[in-house]
Protein backbone atom coordinates (compact mmCIF):
# COMPACT_ATOMS: atom_id res chain seq x y z
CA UNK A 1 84.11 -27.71 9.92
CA UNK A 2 83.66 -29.05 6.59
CA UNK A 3 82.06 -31.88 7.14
CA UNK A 4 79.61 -30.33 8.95
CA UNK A 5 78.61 -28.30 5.95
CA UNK A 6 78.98 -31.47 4.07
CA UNK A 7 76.44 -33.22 6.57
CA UNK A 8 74.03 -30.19 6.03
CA UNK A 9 74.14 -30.16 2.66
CA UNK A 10 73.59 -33.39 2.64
CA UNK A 11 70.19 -33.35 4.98
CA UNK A 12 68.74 -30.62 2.94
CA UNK A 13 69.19 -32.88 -0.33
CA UNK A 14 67.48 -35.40 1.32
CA UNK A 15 64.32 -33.07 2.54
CA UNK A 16 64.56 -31.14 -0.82
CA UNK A 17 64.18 -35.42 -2.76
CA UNK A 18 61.31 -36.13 -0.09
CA UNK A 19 59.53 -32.92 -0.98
CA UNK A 20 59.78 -33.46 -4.95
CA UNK A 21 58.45 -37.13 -4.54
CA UNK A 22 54.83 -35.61 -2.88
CA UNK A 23 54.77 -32.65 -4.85
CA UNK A 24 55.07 -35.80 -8.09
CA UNK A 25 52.50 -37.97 -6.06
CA UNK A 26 50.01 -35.24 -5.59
CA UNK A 27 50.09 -34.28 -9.46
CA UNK A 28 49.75 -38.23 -10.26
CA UNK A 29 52.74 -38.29 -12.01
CA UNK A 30 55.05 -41.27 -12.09
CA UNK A 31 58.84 -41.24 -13.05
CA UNK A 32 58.75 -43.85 -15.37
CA UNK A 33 54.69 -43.00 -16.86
CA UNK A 34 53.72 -41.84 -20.12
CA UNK A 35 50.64 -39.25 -20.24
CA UNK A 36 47.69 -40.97 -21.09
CA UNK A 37 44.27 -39.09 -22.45
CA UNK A 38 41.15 -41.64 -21.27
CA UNK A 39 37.76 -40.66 -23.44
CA UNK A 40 35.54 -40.68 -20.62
CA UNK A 41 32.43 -40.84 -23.24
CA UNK A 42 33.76 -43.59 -24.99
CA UNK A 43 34.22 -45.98 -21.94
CA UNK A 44 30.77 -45.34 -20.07
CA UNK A 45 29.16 -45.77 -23.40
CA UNK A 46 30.75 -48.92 -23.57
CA UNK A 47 29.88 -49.91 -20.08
CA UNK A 48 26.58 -49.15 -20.55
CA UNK A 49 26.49 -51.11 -23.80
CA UNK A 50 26.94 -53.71 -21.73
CA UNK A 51 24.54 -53.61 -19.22
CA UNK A 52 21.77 -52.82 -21.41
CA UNK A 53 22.49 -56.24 -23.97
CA UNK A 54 23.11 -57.86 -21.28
CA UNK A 55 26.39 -59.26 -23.30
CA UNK A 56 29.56 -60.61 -21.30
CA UNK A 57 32.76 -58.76 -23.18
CA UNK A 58 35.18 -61.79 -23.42
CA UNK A 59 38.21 -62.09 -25.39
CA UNK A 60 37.94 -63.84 -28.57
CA UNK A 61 38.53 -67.18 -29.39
CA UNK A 62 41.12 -66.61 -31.69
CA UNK A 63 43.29 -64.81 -29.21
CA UNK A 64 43.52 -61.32 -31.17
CA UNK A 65 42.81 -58.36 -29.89
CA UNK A 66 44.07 -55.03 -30.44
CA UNK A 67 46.66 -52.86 -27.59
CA UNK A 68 43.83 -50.12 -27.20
CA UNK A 69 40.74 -52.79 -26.31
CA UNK A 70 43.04 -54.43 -24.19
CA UNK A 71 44.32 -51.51 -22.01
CA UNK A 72 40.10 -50.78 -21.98
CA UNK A 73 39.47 -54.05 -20.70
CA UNK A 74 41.88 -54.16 -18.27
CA UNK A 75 41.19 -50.03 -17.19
CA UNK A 76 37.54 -51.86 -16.72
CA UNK A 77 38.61 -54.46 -14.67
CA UNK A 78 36.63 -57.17 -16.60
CA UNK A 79 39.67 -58.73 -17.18
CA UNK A 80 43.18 -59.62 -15.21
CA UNK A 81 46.94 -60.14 -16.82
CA UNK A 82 46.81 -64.00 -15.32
CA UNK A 83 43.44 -64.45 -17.48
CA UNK A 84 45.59 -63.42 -20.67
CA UNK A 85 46.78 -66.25 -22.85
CA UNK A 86 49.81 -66.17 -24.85
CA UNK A 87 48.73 -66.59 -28.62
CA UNK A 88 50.70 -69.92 -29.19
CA UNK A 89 48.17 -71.44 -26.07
CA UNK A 90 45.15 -69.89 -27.21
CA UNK A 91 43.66 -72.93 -28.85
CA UNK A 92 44.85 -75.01 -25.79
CA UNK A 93 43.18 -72.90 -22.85
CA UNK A 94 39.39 -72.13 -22.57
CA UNK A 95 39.36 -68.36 -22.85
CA UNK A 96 35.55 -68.42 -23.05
CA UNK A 97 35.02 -69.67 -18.99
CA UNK A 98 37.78 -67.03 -18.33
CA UNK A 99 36.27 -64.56 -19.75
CA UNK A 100 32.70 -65.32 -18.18
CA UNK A 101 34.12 -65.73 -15.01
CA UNK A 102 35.78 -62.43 -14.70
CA UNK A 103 33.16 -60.82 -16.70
CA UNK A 104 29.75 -61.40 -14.80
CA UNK A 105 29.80 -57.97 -13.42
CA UNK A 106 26.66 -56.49 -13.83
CA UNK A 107 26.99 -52.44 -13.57
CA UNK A 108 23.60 -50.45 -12.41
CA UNK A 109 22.36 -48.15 -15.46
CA UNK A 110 21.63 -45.53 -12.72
CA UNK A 111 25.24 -45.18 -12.04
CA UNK A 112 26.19 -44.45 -15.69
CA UNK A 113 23.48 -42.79 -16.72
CA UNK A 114 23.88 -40.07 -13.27
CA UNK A 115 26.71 -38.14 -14.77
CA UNK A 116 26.59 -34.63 -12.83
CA UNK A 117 28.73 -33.24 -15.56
CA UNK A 118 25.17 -32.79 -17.51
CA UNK A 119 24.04 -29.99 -14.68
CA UNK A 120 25.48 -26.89 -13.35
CA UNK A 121 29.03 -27.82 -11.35
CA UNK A 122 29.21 -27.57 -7.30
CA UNK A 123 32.67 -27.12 -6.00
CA UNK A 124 33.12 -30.03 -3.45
CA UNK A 125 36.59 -29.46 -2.74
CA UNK A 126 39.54 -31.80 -2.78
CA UNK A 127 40.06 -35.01 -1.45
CA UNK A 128 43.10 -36.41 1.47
CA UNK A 129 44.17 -37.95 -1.49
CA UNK A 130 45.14 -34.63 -3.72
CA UNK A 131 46.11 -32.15 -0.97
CA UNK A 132 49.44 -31.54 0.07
CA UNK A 133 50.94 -33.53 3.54
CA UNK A 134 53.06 -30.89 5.44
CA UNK A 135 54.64 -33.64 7.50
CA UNK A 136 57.68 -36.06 5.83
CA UNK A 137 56.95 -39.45 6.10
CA UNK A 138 60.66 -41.06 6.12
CA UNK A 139 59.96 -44.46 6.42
CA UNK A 140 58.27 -43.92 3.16
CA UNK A 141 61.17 -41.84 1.77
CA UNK A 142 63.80 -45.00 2.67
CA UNK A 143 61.53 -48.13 1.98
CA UNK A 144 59.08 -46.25 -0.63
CA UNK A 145 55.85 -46.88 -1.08
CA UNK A 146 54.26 -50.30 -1.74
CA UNK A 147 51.95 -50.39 -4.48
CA UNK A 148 48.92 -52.73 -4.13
CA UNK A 149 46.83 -53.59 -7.19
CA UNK A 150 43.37 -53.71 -5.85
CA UNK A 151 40.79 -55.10 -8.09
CA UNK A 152 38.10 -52.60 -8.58
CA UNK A 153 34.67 -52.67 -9.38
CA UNK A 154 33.15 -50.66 -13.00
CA UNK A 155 31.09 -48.54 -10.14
CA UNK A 156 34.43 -47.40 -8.37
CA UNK A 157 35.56 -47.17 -11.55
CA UNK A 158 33.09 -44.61 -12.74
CA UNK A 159 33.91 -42.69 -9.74
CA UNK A 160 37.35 -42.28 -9.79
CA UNK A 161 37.03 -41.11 -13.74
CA UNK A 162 34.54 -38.30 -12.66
CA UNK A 163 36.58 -37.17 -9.40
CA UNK A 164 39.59 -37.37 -11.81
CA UNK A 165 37.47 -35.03 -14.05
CA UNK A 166 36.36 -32.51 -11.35
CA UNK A 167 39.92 -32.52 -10.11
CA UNK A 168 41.42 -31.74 -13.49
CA UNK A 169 38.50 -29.15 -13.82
CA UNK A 170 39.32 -28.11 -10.36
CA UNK A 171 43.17 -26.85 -11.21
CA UNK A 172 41.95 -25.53 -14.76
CA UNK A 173 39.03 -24.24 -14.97
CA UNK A 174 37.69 -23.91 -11.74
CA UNK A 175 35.43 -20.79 -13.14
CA UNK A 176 32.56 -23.63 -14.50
CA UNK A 177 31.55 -23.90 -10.76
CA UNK A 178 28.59 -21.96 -9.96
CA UNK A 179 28.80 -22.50 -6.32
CA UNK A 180 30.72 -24.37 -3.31
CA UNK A 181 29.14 -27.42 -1.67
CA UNK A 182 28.16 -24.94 1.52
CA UNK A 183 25.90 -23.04 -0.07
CA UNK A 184 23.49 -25.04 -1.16
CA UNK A 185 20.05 -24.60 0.36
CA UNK A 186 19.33 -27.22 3.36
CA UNK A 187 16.72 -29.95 2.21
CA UNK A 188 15.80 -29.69 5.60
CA UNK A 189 13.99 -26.76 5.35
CA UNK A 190 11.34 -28.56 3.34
CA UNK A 191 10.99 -31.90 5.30
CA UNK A 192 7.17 -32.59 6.46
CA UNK A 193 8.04 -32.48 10.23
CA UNK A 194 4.58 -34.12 12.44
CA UNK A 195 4.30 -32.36 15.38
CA UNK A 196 3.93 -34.86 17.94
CA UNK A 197 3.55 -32.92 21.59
CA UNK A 198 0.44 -32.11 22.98
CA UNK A 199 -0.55 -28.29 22.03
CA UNK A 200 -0.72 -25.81 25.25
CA UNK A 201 -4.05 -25.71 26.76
CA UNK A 202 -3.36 -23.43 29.57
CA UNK A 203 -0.90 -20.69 29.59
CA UNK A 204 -0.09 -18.07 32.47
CA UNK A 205 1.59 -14.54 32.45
CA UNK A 206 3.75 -13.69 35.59
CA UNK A 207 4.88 -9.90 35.83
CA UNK A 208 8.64 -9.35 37.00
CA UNK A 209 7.66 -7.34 39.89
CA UNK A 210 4.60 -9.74 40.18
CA UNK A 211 2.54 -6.97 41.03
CA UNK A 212 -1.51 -7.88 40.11
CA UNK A 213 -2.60 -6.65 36.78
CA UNK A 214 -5.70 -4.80 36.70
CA UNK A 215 -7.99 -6.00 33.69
CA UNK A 216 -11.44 -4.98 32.60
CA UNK A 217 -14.15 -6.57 30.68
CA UNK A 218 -14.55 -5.66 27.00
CA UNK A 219 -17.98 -5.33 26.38
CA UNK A 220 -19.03 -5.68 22.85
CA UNK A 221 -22.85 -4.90 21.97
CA UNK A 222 -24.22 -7.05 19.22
CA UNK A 223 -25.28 -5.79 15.73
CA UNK A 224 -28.54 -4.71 15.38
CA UNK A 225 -30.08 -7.63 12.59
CA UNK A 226 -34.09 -6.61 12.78
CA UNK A 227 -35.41 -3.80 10.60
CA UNK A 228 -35.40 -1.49 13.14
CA UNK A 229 -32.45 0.43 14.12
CA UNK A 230 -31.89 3.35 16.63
CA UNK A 231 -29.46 5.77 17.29
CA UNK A 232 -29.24 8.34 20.63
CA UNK A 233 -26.66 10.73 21.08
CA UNK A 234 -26.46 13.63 24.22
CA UNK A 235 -24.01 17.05 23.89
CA UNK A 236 -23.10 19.49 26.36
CA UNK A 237 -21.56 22.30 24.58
CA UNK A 238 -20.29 25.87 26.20
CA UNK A 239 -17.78 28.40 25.90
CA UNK A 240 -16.68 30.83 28.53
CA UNK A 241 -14.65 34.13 28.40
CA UNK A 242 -13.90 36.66 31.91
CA UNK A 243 -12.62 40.17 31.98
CA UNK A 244 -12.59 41.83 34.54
CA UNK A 245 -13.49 45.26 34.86
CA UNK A 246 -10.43 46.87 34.42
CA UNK A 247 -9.13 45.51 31.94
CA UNK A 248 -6.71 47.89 29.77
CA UNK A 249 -8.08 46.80 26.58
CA UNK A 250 -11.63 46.92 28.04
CA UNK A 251 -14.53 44.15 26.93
CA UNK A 252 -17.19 42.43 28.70
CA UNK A 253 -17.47 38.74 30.12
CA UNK A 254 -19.35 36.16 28.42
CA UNK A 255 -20.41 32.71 28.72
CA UNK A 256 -22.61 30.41 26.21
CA UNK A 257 -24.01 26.94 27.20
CA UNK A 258 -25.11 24.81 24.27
CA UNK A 259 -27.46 21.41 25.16
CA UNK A 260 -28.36 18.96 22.45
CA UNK A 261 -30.24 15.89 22.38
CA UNK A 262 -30.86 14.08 19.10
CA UNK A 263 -32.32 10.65 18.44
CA UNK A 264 -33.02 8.65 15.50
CA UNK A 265 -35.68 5.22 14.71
CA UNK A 266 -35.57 4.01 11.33
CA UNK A 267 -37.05 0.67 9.44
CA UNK A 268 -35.89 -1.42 6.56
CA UNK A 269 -37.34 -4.37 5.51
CA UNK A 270 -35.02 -4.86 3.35
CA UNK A 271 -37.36 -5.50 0.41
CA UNK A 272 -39.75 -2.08 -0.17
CA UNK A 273 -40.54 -0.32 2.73
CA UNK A 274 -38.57 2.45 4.36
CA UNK A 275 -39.34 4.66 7.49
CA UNK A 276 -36.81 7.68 8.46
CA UNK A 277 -37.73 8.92 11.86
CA UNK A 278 -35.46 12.02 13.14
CA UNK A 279 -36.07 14.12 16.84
CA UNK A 280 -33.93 16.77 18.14
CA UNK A 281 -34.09 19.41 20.58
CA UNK A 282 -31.21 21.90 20.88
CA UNK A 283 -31.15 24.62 24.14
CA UNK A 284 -28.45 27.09 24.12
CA UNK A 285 -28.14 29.81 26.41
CA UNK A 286 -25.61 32.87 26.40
CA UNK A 287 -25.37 36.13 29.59
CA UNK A 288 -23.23 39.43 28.01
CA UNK A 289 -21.97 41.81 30.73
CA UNK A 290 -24.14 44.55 30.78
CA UNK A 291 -27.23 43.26 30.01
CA UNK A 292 -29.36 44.54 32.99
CA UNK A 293 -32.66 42.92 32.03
CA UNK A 294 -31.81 39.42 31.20
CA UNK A 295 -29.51 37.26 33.59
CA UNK A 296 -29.39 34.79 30.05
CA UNK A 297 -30.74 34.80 26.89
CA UNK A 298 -31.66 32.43 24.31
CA UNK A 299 -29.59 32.36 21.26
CA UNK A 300 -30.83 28.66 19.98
CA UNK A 301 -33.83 26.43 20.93
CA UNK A 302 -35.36 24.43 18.66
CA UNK A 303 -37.29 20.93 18.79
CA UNK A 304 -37.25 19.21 15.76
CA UNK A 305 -39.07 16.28 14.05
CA UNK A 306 -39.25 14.63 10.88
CA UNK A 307 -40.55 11.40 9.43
CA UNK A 308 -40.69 10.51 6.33
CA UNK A 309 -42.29 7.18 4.68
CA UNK A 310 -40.90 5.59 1.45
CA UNK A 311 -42.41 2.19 -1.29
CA UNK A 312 -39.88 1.72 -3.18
CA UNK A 313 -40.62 2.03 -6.87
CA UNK A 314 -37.35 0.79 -8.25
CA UNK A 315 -33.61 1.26 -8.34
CA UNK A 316 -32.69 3.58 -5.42
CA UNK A 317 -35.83 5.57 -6.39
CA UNK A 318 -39.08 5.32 -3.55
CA UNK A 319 -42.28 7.09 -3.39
CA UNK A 320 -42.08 9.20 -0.26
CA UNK A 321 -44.19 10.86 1.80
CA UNK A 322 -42.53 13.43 4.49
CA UNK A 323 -43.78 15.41 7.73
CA UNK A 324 -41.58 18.51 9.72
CA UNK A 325 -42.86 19.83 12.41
CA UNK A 326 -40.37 22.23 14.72
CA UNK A 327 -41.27 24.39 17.84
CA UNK A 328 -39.63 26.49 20.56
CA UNK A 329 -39.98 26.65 24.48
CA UNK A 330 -38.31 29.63 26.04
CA UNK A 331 -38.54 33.37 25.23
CA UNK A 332 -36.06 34.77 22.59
CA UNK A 333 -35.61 38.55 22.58
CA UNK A 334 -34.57 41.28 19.53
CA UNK A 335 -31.34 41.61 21.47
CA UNK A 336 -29.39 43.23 25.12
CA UNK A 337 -31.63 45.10 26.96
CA UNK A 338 -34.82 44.48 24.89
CA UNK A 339 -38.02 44.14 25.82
CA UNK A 340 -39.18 43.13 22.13
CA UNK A 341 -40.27 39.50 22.22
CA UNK A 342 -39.53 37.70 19.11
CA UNK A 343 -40.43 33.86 19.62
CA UNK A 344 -41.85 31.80 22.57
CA UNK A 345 -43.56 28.36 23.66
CA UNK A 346 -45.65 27.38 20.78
CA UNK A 347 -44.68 30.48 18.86
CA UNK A 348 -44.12 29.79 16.25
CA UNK A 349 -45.19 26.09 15.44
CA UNK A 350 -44.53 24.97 12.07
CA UNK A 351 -45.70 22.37 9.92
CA UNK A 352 -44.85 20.81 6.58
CA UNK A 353 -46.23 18.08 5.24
CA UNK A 354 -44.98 16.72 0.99
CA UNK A 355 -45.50 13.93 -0.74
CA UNK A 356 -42.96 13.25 -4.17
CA UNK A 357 -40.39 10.96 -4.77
CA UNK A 358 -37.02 10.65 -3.34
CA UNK A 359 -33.95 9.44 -4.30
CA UNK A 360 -31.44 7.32 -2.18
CA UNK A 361 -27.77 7.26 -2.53
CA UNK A 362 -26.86 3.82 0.09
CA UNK A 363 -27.54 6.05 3.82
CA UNK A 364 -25.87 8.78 2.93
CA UNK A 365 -27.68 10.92 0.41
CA UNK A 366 -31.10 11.66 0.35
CA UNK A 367 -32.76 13.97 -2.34
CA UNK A 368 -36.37 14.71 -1.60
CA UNK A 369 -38.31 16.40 -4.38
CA UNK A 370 -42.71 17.06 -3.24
CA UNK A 371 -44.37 18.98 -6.17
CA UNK A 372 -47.16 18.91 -3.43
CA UNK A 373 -46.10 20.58 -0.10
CA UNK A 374 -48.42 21.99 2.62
CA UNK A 375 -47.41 24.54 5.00
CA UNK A 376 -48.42 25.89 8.01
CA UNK A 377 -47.47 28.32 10.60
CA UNK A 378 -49.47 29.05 14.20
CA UNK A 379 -48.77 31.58 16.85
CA UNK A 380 -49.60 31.09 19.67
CA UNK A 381 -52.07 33.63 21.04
CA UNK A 382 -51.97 32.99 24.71
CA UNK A 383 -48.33 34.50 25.25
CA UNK A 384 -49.35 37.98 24.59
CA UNK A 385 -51.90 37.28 27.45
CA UNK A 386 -49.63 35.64 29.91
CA UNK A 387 -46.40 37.81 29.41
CA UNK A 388 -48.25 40.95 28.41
CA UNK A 389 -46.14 40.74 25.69
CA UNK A 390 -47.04 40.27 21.59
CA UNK A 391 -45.00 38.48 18.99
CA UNK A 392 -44.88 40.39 15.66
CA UNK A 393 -46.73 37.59 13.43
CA UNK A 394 -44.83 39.31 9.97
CA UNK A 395 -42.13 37.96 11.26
CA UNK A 396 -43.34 34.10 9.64
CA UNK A 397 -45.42 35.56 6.78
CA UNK A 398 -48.68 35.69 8.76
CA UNK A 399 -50.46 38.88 8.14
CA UNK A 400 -51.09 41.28 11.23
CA UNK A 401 -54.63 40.76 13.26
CA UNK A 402 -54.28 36.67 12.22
CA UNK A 403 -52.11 33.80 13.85
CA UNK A 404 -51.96 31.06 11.88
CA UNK A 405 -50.43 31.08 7.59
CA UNK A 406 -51.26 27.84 5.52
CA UNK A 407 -50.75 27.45 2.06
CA UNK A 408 -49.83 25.22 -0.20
CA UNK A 409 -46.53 25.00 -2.89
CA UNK A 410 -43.64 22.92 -3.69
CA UNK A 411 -40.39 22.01 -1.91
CA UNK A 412 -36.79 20.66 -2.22
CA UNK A 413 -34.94 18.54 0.50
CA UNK A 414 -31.78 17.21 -0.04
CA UNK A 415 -29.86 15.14 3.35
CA UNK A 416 -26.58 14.48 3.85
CA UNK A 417 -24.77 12.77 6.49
CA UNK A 418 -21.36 10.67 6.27
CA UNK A 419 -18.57 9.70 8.64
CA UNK A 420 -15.61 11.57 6.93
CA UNK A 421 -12.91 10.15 9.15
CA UNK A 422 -12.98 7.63 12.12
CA UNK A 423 -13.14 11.35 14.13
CA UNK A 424 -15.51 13.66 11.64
CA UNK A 425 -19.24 13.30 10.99
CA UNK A 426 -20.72 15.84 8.88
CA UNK A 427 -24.21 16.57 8.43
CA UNK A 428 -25.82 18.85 6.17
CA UNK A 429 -29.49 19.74 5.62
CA UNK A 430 -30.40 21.60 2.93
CA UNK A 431 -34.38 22.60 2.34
CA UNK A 432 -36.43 24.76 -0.34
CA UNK A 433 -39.68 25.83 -0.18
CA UNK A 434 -41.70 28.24 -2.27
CA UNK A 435 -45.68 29.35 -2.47
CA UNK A 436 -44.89 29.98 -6.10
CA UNK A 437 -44.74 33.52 -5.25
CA UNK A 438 -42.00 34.06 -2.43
CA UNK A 439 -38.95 31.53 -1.06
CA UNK A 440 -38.02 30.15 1.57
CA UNK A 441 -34.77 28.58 1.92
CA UNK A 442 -32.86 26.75 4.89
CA UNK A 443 -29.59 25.20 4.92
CA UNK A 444 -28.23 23.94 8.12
CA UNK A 445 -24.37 22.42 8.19
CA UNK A 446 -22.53 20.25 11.48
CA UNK A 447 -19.76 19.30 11.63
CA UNK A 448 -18.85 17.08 14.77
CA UNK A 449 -15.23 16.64 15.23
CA UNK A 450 -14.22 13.68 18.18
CA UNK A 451 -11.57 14.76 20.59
CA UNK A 452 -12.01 11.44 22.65
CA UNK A 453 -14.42 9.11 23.75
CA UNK A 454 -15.79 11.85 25.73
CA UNK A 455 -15.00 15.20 24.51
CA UNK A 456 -16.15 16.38 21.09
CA UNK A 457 -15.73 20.27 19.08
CA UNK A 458 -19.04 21.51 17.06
CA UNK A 459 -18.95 23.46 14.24
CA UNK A 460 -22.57 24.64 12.99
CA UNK A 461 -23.45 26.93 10.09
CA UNK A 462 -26.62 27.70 9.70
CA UNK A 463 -27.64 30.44 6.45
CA UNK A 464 -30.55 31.05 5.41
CA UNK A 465 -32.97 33.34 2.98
CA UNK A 466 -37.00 34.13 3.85
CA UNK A 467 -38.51 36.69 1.90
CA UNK A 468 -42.05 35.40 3.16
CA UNK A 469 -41.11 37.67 5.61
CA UNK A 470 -43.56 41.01 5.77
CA UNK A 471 -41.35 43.92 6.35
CA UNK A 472 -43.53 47.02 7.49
CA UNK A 473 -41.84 49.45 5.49
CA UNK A 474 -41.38 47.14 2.43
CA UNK A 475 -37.75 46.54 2.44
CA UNK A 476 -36.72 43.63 0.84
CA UNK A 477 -35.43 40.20 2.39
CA UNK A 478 -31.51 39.96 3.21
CA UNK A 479 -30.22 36.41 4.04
CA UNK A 480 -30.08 35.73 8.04
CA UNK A 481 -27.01 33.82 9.38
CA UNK A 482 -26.10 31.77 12.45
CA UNK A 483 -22.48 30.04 13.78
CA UNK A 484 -21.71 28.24 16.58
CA UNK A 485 -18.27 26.96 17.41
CA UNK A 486 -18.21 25.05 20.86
CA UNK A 487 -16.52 22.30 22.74
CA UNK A 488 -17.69 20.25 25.43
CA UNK A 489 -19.11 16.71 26.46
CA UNK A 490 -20.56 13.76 23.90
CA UNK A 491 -21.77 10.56 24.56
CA UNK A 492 -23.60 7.94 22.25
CA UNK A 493 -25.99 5.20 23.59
CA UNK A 494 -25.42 3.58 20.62
């Protein structure tokens, strides 16, 4: 029994002396070594001393040197212990060959002079060398290790003093690195790479279900580049509302129908002329439940055209010249169950014609202003004859027993049209005209809002103030006002 615990405490004295010896190996310390503090400076200065000069260091002929530039040249490796003479043979041996011959070493200034201590520190980690082996070498342990003096070169030299150096910094002061080795950016991210392969030239889709796909052609009309430019748009408007007649909250049935076609020719020469051409023609038709007489009546019908002719006198400024001319072609009655005809074909026909100078704001504003406006109004006597009906000719300003009003005054026309959103276009016209003696004032506002490609709402506003007007028992003028709030089909040619 006791020498078994002799035996074991034996064993473990021999793994704890193995242990000791790497833990003193892997701290480079000897037993029998005395700490030694190497200026790191001092020696590549003197290294690099030499390759610059171009000098061989030799001993000196004398034989003297000092202990510290010996242990230097031998650290270096210029020199070796069998090249060093006693001083009692130093006259006798040729220390000057030796020296040269062991001493022709040329080092590269690049090697010296690329000391990474003079940037920011990367952490490359440690070496075989310095980590710890887990396994016990015994043959080692019993034999010990041989020691082989291995001539080195002043570049291996210079590297084993700076991984020294990072070593030493690695155990402490391992806080100067900025980084480890891994993450560093790849330089392969910026390497020119020439793309050899032929590109793709034809490339095919294949559906999982490989079902056909349907496709259709994208047709895309080119700009219009000549001075003239058109524009045609169509609009079928209506609104609808049934109750029957029993109803508990009572009310009558209505439907409204609401036709527009509108068209616009214009020419720019880009330089100094100018033409505006504008046509519309608007039909809208409404029935009321319990109108007995009329099946449907007219509640807007208009056809509209203006031109207008501009020389450009400078800036956005032009000298304009402008014609309106607007008509009707169905009957319009005072309201249900009337027999009092109000307008009809031809009746009325108006005309303006100004001439001034108007100011353009790009195409969206337009301000008109004509000191010199002619207007004119005709009836149309031959409805009275056909219909057996008459049309009240105070209602335009025309004096009873006569059919036709011209005069002459000023007016005021200001346009405005603009594309508010990729959906909204708003137009607004906005005209003044006056005899110097009575007014006349129109101002018409649309707004189309796009519901799709095909389906559009319109909003139209439409005040306005005529005290031109002859009332028979000499009342004065109140303002007249007209809405319309529809939806329905749109389409644009262009």
């Amino acid at each position: 029994m006791k020498f078994k615990v002799l035996s074991s405490i034996i064993f473990l004295f021999v793994i704890f002396h193995a242990q000791a010896n790497q833990l003193k190996h892997f701290f480079n310390y000897e037993p029998n070594s005395e700490l030694v503090s190497i200026n790191v400076d001092s020696l590549i200065e003197r290294s690099l001393a030499d390759t610059i000069t171009k000098t061989k260091k030799t001993l000196p002929k004398t034989g003297f040197i000092s202990k510290t530039e010996l242990e230097e040249l031998l650290k270096n490796g210029q020199i070796k212990v069998s090249s060093i003479t006693p001083v009692n043979d130093v006259e006798n041996s040729n220390s000057d060959s030796t020296a040269q011959k062991n001493g022709t070493d040329k080092i590269d200034s690049l090697v010296l002079l690329a000391n990474p201590f003079f940037i920011e520190l990367v952490y490359n980690g440690l070496t075989n060398k310095d980590k710890i082996i887990s396994k016990t070498d015994f043959k080692t342990l019993l034999y010990g290790k041989k020691i082989e003096n291995k001539e080195q070169t002043p570049e291996e030299i210079i590297a084993d003093l700076r991984k020294n150096a990072r070593d030493e910094i690695t155990r402490k002061s391992a806080s100067v690195y900025i980084m480890t080795f891994n993450e560093l950016p790849d330089p392969n991210i910026n390497r020119v790479r020439i793309i050899s392969k032929k590109p793709i030239t034809n490339i095919e889709f294949e559906n999982e279900d490989e079902t056909p796909v349907k496709t259709k052609r994208l047709v895309i009309k080119n700009p219009q580049v000549g001075p003239w430019q058109y524009k045609l748009s169509s609009q079928a408007q209506f609104s609808e509302s049934v109750i029957s007649p029993n109803w508990y909250q009572g009310g009558n049935s209505n439907l409204a129908v609401l036709g527009i076609l509108s068209g616009q020719l214009t020419y720019d020469d880009k330089k100094s002329i100018q033409w505006d051409n504008f046509a519309e023609w608007r039909m809208g038709f409404n029935s009321v439940s319990g109108d007995t007489i009329h099946w449907l009546s007219t509640n807007d019908d208009i056809l509209r055209i203006n031109s207008k002719l501009g020389v450009k006198a400078g800036g956005n400024f032009f000298y304009s010249g402008s014609v309106d001319f607007s008509t009707q072609f169905f009957n319009s009655y005072k309201g249900i169950n009337s027999y009092t005809l109000k307008a009809a074909f031809l009746a009325p026909v108006r005309l303006n014609i100004g001439v001034g100078m108007d100011y353009k704001y790009e195409k969206i504003l337009s301000v008109l202003v004509s000191p010199i406006s002619y207007k004119y109004i005709y009836v149309n006597p031959v409805v009275e004859a056909v219909t057996g009906k008459a049309i009240d000719p105070n209602l335009f300003g025309i004096k009873t027993g006569q059919n036709v009003l011209s005069e002459i005054g000023s007016s005021f026309k200001v346009t405005y049209s603009k594309q508010l959103t990729k959906e909204i276009q708003l137009d607004s016209r906005f005209s003044f005209y006056t005899n110097y003696q009575k007014v006349e004032i129109d101002w018409e506002i649309v707004a189309n809002m796009a519901i799709n490609r095909f389906l559009s709402t319109r909003i139209s506003v439409n005040p306005r103030y005529d005290n031109t007007v002859i009332e028979k028992d000499g009342s004065p003028a109140k303002i007249q006002f007209k809405e319309f709030l529809s939806v329905g089909f749109s389409h644009k040619f262009l």
